[in-house]
C-alpha atoms as a PDB file:
ATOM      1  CA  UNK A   1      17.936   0.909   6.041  1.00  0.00           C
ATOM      2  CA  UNK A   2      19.871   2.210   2.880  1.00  0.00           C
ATOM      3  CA  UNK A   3      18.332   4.601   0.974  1.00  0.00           C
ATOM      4  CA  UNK A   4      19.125   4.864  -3.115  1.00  0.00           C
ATOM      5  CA  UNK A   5      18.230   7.663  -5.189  1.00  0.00           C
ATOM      6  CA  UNK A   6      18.551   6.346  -9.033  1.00  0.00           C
ATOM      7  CA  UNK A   7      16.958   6.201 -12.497  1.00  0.00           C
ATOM      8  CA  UNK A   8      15.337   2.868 -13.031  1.00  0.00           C
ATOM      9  CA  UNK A   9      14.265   1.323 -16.260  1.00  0.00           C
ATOM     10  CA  UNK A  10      10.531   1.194 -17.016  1.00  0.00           C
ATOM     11  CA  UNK A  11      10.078  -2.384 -18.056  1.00  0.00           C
ATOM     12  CA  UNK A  12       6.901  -2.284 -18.743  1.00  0.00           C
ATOM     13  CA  UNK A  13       3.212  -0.631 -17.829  1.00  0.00           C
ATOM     14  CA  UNK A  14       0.058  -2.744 -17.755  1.00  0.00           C
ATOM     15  CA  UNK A  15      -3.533  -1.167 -17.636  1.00  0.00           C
ATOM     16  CA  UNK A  16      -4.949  -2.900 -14.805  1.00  0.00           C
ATOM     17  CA  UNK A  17      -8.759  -0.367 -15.040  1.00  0.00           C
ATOM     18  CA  UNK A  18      -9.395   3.106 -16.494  1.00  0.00           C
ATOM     19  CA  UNK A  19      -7.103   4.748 -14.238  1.00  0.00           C
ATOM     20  CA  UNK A  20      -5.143   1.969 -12.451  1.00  0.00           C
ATOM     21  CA  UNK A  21      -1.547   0.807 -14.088  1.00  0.00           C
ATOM     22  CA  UNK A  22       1.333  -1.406 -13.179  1.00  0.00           C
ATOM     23  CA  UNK A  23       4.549  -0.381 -13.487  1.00  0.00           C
ATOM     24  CA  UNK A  24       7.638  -2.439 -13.437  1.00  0.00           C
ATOM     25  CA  UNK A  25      10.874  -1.066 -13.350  1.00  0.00           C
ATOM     26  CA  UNK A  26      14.147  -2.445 -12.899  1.00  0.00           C
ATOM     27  CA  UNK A  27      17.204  -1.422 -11.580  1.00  0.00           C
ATOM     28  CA  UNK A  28      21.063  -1.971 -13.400  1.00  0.00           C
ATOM     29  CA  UNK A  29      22.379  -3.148  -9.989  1.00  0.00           C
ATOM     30  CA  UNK A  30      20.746  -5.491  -7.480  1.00  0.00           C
ATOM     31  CA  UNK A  31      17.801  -3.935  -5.468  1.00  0.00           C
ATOM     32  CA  UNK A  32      17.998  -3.309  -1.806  1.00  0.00           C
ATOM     33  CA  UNK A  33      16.114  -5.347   1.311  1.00  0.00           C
ATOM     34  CA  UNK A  34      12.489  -3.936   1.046  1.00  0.00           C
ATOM     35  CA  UNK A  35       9.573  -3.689   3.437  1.00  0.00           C
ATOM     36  CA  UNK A  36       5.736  -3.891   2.833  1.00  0.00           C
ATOM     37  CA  UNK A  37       4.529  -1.191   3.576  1.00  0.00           C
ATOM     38  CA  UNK A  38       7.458   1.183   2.464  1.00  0.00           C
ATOM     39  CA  UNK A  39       7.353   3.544  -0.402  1.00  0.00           C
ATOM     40  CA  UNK A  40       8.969   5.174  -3.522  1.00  0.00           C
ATOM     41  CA  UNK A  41       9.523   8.840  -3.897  1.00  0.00           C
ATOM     42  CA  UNK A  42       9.022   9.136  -7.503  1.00  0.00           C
ATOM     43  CA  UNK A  43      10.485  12.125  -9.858  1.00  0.00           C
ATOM     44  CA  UNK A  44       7.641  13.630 -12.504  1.00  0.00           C
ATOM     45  CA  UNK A  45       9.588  14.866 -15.724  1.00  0.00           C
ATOM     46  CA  UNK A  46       8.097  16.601 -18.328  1.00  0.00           C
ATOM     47  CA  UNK A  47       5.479  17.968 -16.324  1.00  0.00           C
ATOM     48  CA  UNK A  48       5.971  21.909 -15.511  1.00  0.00           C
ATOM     49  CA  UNK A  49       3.252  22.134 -12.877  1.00  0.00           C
ATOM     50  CA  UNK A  50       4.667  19.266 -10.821  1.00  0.00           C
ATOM     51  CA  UNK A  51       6.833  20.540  -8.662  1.00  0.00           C
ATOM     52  CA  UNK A  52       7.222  17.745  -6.266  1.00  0.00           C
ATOM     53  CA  UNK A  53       7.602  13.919  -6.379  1.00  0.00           C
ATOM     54  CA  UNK A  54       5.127  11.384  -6.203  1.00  0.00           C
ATOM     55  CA  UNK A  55       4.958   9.175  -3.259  1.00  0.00           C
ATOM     56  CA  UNK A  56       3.868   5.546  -4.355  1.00  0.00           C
ATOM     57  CA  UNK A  57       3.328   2.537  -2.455  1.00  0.00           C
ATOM     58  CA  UNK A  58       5.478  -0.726  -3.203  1.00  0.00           C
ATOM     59  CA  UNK A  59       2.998  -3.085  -4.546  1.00  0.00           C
ATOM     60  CA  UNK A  60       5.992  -5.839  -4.838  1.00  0.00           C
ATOM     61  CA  UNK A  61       9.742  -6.969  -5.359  1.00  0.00           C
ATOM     62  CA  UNK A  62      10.584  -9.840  -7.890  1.00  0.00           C
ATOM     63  CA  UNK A  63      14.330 -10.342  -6.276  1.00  0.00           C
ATOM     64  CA  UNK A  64      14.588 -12.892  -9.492  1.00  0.00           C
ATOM     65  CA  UNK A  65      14.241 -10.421 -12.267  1.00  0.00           C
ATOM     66  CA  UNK A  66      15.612  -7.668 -10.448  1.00  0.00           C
ATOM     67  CA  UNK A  67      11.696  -5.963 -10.502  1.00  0.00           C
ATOM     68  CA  UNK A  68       9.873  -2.952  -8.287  1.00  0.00           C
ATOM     69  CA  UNK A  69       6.278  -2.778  -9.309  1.00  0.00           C
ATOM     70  CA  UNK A  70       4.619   0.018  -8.565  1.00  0.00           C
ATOM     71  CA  UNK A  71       0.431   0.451  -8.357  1.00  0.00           C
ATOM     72  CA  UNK A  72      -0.043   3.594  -9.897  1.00  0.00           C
ATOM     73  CA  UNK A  73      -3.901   5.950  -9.778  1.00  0.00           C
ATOM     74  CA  UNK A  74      -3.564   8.051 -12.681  1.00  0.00           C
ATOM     75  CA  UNK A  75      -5.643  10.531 -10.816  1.00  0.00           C
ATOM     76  CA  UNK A  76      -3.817  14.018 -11.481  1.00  0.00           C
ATOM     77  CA  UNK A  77      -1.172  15.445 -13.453  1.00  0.00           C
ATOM     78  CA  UNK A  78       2.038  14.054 -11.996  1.00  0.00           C
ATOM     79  CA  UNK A  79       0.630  10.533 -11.727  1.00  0.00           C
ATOM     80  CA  UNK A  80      -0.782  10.843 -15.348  1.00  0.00           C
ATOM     81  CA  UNK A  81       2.311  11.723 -16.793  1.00  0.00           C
ATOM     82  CA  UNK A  82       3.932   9.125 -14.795  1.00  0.00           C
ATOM     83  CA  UNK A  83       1.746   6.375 -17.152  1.00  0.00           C
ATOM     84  CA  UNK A  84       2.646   8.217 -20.355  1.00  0.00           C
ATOM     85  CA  UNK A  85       6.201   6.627 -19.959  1.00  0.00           C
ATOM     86  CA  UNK A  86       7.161   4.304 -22.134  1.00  0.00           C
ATOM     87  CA  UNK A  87       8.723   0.867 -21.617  1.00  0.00           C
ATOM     88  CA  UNK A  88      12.781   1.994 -22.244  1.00  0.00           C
ATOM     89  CA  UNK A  89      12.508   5.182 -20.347  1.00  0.00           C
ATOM     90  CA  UNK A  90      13.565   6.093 -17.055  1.00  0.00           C
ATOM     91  CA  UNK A  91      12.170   7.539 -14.075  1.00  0.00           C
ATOM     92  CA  UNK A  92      13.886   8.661 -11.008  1.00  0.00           C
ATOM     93  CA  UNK A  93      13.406   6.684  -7.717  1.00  0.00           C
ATOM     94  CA  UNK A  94      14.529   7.417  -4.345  1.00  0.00           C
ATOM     95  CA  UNK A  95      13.433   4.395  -2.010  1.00  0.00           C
ATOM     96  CA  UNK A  96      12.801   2.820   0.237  1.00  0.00           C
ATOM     97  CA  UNK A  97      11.455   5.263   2.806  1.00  0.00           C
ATOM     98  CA  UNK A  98       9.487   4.807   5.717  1.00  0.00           C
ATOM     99  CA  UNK A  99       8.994   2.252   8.054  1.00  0.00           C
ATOM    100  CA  UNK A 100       6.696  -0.694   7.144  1.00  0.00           C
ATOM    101  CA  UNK A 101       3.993  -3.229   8.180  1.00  0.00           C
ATOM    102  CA  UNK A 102       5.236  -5.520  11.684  1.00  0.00           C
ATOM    103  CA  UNK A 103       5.254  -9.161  10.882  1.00  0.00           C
ATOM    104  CA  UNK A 104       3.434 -11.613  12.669  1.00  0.00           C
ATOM    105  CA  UNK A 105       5.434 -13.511  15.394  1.00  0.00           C
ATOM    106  CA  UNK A 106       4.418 -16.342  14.439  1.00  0.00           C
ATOM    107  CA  UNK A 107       2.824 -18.490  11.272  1.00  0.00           C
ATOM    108  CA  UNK A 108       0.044 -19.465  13.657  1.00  0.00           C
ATOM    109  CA  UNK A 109      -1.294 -15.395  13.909  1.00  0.00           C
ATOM    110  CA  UNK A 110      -4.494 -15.432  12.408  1.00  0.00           C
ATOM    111  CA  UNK A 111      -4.031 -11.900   9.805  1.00  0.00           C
ATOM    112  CA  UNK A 112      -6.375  -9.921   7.764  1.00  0.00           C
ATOM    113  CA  UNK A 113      -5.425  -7.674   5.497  1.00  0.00           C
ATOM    114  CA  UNK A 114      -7.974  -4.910   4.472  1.00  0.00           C
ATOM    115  CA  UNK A 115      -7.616  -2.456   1.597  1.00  0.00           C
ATOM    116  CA  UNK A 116      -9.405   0.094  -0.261  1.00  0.00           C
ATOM    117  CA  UNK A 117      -9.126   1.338  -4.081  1.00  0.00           C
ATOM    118  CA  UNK A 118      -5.547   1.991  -4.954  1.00  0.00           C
ATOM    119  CA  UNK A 119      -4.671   1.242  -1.340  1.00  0.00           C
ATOM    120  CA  UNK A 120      -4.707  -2.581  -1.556  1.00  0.00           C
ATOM    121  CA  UNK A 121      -1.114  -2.017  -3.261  1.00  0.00           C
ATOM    122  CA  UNK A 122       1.447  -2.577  -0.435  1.00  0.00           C
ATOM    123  CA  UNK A 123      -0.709  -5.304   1.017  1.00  0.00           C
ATOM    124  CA  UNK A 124       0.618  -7.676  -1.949  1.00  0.00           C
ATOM    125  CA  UNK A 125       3.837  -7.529  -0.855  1.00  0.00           C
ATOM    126  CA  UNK A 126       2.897  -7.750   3.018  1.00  0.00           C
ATOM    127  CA  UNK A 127       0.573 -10.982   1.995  1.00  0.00           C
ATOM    128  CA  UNK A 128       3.400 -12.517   0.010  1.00  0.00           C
ATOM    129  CA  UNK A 129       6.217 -12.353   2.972  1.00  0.00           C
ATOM    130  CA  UNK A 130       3.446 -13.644   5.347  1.00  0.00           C
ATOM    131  CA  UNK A 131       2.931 -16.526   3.090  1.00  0.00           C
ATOM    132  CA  UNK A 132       6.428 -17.281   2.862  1.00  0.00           C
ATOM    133  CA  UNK A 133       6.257 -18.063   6.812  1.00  0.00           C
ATOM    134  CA  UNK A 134       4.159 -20.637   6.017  1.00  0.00           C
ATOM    135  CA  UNK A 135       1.019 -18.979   7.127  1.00  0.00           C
ATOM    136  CA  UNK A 136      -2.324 -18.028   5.015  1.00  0.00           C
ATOM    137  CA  UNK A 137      -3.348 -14.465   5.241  1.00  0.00           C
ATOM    138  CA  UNK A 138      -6.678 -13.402   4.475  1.00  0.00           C
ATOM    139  CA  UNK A 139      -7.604 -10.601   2.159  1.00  0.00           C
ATOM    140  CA  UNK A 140     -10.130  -8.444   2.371  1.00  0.00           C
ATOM    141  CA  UNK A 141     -10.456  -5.730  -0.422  1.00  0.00           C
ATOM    142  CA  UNK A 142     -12.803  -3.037  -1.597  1.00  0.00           C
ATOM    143  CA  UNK A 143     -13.856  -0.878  -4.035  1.00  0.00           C
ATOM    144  CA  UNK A 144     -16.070   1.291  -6.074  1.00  0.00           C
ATOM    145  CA  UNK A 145     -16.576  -1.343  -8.895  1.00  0.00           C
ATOM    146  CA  UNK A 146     -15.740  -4.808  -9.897  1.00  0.00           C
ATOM    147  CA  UNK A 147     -13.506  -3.454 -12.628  1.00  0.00           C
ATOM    148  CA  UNK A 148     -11.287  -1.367 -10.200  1.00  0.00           C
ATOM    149  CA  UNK A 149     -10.862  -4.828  -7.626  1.00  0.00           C
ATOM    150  CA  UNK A 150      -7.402  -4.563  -8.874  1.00  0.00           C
ATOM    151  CA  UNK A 151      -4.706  -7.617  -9.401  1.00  0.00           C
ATOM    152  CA  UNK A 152      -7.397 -10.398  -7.653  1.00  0.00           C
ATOM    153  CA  UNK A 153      -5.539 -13.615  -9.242  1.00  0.00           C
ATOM    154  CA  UNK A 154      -1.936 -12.611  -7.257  1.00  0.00           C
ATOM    155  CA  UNK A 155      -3.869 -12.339  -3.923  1.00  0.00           C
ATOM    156  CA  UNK A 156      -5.382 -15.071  -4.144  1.00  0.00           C
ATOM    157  CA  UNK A 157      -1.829 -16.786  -4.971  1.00  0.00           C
ATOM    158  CA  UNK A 158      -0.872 -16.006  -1.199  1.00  0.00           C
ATOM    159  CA  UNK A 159      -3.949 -16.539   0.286  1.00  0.00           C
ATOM    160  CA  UNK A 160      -7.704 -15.957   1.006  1.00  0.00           C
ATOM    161  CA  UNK A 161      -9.486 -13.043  -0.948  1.00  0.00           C
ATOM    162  CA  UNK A 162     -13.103 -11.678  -0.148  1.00  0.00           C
ATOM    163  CA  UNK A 163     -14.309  -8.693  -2.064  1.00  0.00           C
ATOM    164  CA  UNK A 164     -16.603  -5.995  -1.617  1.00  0.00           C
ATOM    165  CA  UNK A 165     -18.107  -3.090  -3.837  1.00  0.00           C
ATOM    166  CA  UNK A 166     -20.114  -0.661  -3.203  1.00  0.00           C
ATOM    167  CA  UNK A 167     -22.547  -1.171  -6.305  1.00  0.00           C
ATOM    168  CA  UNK A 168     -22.478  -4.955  -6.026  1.00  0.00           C
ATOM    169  CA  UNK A 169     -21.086  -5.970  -9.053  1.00  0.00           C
ATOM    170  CA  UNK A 170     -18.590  -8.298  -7.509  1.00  0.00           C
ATOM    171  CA  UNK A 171     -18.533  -9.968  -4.010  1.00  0.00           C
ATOM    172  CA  UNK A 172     -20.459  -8.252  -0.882  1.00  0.00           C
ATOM    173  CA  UNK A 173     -22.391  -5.141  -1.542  1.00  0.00           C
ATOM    174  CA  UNK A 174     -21.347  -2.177   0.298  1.00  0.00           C
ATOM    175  CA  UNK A 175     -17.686  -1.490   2.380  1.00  0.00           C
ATOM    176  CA  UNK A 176     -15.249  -3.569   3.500  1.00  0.00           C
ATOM    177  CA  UNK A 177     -16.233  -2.582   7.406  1.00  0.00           C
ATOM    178  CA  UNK A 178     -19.525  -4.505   6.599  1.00  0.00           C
ATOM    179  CA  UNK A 179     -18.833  -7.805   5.263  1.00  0.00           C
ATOM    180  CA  UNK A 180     -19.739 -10.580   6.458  1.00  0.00           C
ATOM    181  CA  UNK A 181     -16.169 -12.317   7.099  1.00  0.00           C
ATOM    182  CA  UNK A 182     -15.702 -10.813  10.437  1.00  0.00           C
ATOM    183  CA  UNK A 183     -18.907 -12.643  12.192  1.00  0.00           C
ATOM    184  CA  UNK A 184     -17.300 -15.455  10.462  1.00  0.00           C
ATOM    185  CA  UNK A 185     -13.771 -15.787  11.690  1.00  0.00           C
ATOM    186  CA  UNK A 186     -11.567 -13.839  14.722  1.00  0.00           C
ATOM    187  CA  UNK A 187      -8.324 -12.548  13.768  1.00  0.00           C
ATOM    188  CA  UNK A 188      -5.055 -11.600  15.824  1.00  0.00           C
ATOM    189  CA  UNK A 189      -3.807  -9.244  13.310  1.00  0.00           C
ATOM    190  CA  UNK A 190      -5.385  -6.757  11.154  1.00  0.00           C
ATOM    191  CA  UNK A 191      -3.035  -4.547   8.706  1.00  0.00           C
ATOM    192  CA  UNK A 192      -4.771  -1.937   6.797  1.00  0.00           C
ATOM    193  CA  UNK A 193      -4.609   0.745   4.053  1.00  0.00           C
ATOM    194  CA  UNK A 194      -6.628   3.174   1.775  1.00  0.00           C
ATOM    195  CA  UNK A 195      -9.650   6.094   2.619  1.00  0.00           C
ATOM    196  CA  UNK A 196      -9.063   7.373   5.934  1.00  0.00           C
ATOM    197  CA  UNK A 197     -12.676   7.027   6.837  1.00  0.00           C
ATOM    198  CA  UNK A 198     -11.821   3.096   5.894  1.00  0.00           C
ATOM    199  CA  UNK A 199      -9.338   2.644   8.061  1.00  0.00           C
ATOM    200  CA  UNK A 200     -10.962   4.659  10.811  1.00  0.00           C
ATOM    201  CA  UNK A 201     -14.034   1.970  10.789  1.00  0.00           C
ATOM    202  CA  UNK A 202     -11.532  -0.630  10.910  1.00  0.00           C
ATOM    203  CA  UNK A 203      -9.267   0.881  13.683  1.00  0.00           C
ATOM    204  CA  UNK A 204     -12.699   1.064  15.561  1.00  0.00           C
ATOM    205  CA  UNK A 205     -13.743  -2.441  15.283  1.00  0.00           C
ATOM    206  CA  UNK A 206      -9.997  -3.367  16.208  1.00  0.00           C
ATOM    207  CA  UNK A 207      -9.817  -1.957  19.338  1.00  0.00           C
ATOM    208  CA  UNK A 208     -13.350  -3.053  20.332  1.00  0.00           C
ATOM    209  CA  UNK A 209     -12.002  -7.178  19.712  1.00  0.00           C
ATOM    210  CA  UNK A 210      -8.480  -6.239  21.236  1.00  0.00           C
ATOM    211  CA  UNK A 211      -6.659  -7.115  17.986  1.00  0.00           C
ATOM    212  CA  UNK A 212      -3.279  -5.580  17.020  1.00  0.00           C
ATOM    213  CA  UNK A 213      -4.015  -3.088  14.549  1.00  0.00           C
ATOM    214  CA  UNK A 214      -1.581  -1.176  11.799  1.00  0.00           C
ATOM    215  CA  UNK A 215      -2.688   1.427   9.064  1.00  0.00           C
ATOM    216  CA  UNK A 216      -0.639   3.020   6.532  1.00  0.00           C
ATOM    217  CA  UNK A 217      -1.544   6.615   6.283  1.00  0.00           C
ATOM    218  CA  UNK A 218      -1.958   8.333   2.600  1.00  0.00           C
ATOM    219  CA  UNK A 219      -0.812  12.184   4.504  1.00  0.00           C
ATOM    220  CA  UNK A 220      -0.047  14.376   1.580  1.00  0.00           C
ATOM    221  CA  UNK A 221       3.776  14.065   1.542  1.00  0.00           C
ATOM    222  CA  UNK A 222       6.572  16.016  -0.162  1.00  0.00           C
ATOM    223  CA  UNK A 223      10.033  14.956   0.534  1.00  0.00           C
ATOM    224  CA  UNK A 224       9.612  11.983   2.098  1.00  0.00           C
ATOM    225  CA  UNK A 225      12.574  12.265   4.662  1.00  0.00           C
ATOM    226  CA  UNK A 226      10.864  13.945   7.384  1.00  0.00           C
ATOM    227  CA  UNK A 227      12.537  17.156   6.270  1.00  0.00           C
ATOM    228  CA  UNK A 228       9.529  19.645   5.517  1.00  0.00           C
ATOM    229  CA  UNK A 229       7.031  18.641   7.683  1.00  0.00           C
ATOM    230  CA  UNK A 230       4.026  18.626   4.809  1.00  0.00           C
ATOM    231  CA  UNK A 231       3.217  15.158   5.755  1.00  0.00           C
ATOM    232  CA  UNK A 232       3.035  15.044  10.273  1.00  0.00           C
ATOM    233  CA  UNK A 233       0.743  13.454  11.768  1.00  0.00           C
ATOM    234  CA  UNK A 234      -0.210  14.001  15.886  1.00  0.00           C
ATOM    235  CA  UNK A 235       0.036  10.767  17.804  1.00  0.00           C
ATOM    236  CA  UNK A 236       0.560   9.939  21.514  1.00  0.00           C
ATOM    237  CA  UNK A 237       4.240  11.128  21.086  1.00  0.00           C
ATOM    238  CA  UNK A 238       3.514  14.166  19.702  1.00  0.00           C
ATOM    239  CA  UNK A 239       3.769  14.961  15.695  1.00  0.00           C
ATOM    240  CA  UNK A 240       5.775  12.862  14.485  1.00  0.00           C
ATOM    241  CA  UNK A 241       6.514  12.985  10.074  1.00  0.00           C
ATOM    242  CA  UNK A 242       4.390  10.339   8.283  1.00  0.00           C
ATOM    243  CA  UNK A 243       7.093   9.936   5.684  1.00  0.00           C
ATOM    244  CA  UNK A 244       9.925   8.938   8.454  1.00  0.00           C
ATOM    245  CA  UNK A 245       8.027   7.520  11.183  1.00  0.00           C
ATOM    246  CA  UNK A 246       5.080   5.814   9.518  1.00  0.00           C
ATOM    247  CA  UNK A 247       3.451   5.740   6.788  1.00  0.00           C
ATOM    248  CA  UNK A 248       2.353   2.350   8.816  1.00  0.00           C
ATOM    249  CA  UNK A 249       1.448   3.178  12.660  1.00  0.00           C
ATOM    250  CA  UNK A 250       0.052   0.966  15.686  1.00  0.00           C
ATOM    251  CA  UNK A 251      -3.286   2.598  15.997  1.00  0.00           C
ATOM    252  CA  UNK A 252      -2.137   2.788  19.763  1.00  0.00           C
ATOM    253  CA  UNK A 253      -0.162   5.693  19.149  1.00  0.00           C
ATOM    254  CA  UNK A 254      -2.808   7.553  17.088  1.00  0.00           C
ATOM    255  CA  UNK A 255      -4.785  10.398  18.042  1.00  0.00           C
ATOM    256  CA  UNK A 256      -8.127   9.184  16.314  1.00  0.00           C
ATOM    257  CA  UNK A 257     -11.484   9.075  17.807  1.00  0.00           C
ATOM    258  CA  UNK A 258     -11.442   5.642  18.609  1.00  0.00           C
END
């Protein structure tokens, strides 16, 4: 798949919680095919201790108004400066990398889509193209508080959403891994992303009901072409580079203690 490195036009940045923001940003020529599940390498000006770009999940593509929203967790320097931009700036993008989520074969696969915190982002994207196959996914999203259950009204648009947090304040209290959904219905698919211990509890319960099982790991990443090896990850053919081979991964070829 083609990659593009260019400055794109901040449209606009929405305040979604205390530290969550959406940013849309659009491009002067027509975006490229994108994958759920694939990420943005994204340049930090005006910011002398950040050296590196930040890698950021692709929460969606509007092909209509030539859009790439990004979910941004304004949770250190580079990513704070990232939502001090203002709408008429640009940034510099080079996407998309990786390799993302595998669709279902069929609309009749029964998927659920689990995400935690800031992690729910590429699921959006992954719900939306399984909707348009005429299939309902099922969402299943976590996190700390109700305030930081983050863009609830566009998942349910593609299908169905159950919520967790871990004080209560909205939907089942606790994690995701506990609610009550999955002595409720069986799924064939289960695509995943957010806190590694997350996903581990999820990989777990996947293999124990033989369901097909992808994750998209967070590995601290720095160039985001496989070049520097920051980012690799040991799986059952050898280390591979997050950034070029994943960030999504069958949990068949991982190393984890499942």
């Amino acid at each position: 798949m083609k990659k593009i490195c260019e400055d794109l036009l901040v449209h606009s940045l929405e305040q979604l919680s205390s530290r969550h923001w959406l940013m849309r940003l659009r491009s002067s020529s027509q975006l490229p095919e994108m994958m759920p599940g694939q990420f943005v390498q994204v340049r930090v000006d005006r910011s002398p201790s950040t050296y590196l770009r930040r890698p950021i999940s692709i929460n969606m593509v509007d092909y209509e108004k030539n859009e790439l929203l990004l979910l941004i967790a304004a949770v250190g320097e580079g990513t704070r400066q990232l939502v001090r931009l203002q709408p008429g700036e640009r940034v510099n993008c080079l996407y998309p990398l990786g390799n993302g989520f595998t669709m279902p074969s069929s609309p009749k696969e029964n998927c659920l889509l689990i995400g935690g915190g800031v992690g729910t982002a590429p699921l959006l994207f992954l719900g939306r193209r399984i909707a348009e196959m005429g299939a309902q996914p099922t969402f299943l999203l976590g996190a700390r508080t109700s305030s930081e259950l983050l863009e609830k009204d566009m998942f349910r648009k593609y299908g169905e959403l159950y919520l967790t947090t871990e004080d209560g304040s909205e939907g089942e209290s606790g994690f995701v891994t506990g609610h009550s959904i999955f002595r409720q219905k069986r799924f064939d698919r289960i695509a995943t992303c957010g806190p590694k211990p997350m996903m581990l509890s999820v990989a777990r319960y996947a293999k124990r009901e033989n369901i097909t099982c992808e994750v998209s790991l967070e590995n601290d990443m720095a160039c985001g072409l496989g070049a520097c090896l920051c980012c690799v990850e040991n799986t059952t053919e050898g280390h591979i580079c997050v950034c070029k081979e994943g960030p999504v991964l069958n949990i068949k070829k991982l190393l984890w203690p499942l």
